[in-house]
C-alpha atoms as a PDB file:
ATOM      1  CA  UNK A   1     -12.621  41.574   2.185  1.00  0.00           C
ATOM      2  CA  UNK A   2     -16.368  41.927   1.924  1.00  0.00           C
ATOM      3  CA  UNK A   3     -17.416  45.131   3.424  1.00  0.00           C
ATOM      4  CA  UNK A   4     -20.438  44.672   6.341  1.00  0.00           C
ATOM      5  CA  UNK A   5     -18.389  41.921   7.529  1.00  0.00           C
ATOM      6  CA  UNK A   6     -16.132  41.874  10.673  1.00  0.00           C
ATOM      7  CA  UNK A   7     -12.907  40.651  11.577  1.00  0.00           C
ATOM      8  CA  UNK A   8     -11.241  39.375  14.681  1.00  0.00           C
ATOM      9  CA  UNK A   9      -8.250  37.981  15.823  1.00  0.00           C
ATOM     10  CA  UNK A  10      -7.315  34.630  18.533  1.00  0.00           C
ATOM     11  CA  UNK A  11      -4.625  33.922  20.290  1.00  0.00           C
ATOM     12  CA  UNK A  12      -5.741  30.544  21.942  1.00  0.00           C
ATOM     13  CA  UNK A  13      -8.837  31.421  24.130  1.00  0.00           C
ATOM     14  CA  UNK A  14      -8.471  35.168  24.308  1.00  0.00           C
ATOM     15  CA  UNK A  15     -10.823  36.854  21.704  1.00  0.00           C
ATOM     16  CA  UNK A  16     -10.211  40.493  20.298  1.00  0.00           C
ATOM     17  CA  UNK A  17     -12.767  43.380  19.758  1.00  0.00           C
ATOM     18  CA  UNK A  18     -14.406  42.625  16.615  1.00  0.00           C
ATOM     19  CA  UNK A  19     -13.666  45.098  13.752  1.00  0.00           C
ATOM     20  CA  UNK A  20     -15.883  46.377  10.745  1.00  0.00           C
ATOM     21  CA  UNK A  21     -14.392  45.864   7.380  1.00  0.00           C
ATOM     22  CA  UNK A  22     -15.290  48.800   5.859  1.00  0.00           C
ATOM     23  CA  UNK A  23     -14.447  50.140   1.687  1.00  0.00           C
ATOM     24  CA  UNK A  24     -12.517  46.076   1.827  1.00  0.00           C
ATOM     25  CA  UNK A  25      -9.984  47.168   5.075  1.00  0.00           C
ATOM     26  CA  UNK A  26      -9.907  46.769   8.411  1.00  0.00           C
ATOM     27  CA  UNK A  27      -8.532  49.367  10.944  1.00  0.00           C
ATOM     28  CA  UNK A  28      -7.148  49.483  14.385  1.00  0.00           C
ATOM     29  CA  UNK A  29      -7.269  45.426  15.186  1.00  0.00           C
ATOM     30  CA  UNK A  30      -6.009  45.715  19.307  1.00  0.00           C
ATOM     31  CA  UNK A  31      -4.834  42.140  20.063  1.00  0.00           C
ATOM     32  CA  UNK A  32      -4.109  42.849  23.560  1.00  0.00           C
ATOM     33  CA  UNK A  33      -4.684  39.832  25.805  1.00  0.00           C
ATOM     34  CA  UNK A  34      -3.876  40.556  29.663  1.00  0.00           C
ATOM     35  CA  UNK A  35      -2.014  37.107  30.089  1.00  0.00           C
ATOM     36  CA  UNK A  36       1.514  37.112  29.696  1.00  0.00           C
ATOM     37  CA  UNK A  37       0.816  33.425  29.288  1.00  0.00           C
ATOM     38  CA  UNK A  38      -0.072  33.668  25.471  1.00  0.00           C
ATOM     39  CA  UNK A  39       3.836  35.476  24.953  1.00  0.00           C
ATOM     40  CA  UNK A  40       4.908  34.141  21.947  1.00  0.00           C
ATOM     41  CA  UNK A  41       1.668  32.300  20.877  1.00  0.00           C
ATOM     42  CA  UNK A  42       0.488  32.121  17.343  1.00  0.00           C
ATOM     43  CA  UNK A  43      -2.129  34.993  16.503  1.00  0.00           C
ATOM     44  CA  UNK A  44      -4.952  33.730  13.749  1.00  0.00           C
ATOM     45  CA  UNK A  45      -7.350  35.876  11.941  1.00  0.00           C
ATOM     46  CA  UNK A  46     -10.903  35.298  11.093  1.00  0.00           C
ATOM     47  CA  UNK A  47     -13.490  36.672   9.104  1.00  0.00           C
ATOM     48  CA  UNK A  48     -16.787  36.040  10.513  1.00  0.00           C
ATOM     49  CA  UNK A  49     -15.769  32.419  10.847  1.00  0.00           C
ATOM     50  CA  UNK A  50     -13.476  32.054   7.635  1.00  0.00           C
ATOM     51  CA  UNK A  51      -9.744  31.465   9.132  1.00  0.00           C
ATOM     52  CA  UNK A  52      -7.211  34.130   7.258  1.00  0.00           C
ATOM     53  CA  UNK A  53      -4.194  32.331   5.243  1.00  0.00           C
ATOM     54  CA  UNK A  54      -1.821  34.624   7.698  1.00  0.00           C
ATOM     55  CA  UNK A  55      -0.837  34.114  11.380  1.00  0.00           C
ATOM     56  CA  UNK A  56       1.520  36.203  13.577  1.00  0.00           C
ATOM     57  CA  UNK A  57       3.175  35.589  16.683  1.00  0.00           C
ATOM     58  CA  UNK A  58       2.461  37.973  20.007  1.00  0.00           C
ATOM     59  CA  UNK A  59       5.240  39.512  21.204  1.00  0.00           C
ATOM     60  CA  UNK A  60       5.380  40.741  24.976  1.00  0.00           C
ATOM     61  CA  UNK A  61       7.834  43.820  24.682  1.00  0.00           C
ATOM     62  CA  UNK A  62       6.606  45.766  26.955  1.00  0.00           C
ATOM     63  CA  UNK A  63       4.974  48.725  24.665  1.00  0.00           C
ATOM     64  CA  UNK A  64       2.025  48.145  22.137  1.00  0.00           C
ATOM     65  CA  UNK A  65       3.711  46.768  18.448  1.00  0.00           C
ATOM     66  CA  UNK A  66       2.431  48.710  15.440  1.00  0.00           C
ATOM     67  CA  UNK A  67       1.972  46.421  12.230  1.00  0.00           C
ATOM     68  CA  UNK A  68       1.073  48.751   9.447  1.00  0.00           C
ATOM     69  CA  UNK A  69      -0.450  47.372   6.435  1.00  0.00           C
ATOM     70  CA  UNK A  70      -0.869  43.942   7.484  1.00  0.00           C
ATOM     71  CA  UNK A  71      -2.688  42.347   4.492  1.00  0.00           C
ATOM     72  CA  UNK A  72      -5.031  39.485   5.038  1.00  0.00           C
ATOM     73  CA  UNK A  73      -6.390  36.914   2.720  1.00  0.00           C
ATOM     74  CA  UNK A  74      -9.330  34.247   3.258  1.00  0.00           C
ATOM     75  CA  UNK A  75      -9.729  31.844   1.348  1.00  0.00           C
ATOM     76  CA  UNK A  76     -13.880  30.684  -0.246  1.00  0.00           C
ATOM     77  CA  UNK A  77     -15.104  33.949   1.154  1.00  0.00           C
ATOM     78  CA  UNK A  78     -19.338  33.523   1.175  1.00  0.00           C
ATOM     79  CA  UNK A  79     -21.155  35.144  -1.291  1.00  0.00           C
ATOM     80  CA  UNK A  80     -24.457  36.214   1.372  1.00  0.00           C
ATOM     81  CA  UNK A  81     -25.114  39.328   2.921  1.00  0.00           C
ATOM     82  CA  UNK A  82     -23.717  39.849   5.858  1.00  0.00           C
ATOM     83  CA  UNK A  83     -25.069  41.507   8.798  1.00  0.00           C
ATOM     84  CA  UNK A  84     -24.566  45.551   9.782  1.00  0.00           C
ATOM     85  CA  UNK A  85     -22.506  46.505  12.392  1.00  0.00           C
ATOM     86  CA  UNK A  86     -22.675  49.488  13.954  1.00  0.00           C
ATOM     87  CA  UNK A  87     -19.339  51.302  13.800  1.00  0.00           C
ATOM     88  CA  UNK A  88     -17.266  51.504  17.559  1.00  0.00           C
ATOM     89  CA  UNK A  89     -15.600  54.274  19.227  1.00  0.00           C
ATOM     90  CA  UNK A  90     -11.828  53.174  19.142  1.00  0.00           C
ATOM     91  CA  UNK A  91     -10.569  52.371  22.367  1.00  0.00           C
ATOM     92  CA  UNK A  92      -6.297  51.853  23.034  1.00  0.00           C
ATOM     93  CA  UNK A  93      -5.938  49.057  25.629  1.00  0.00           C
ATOM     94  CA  UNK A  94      -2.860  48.017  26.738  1.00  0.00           C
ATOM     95  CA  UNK A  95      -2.839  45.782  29.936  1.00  0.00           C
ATOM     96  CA  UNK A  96       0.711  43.921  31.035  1.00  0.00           C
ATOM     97  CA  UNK A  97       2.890  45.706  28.409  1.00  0.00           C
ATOM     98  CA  UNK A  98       1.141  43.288  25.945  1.00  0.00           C
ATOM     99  CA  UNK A  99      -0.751  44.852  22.711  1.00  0.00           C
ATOM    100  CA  UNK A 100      -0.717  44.236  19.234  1.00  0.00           C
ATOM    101  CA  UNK A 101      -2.463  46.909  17.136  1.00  0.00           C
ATOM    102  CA  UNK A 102      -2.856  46.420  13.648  1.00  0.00           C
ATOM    103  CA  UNK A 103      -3.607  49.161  11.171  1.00  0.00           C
END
């Protein structure tokens, strides 16, 4: 992954934080929508706007899942400069037991 850029993930409307990709990894994606309605809905990744070749399912459990070294690809990544983005203080939310935090 393209440092600069930033990466996101969806589970239908509900948008995560976006996250710098910085040295080609991401760190510390919190999916953590406060719906219990997207239980069990597919999770999709994106890159800018580039849709990631993986997908996950949200769990509601109850406590945050931990998914360590969850490797994404994308395929025809663009070959421009992206745009800075200032780096974010990391922030744990967890709101209905729901949370998926990817590192």
């Amino acid at each position: 992954m393209p440092d600069g850029f930033t990466l996101r993930g969806q589970v239908g409307e509900y948008v995560s934080n976006l996250v710098p990709i910085i040295n080609s990894k991401y760190e510390l994606l919190v999916i953590n929508p406060s719906d219990t309605l997207f239980a069990d809905a597919e999770i999709v990744f994106l890159l800018e706007d580039i849709l990631a070749n993986e997908k996950d399912v949200l769990f509601v459990l109850g406590i945050p899942v931990l998914k360590l070294g969850f490797d994404l690809t994308f395929p025809n990544l663009p070959g421009v400069t992206p745009t800075p983005v200032p780096s974010a203080s990391i922030t744990a939310l967890i709101g209905l037991g729901v949370a998926l935090l990817l590192l």
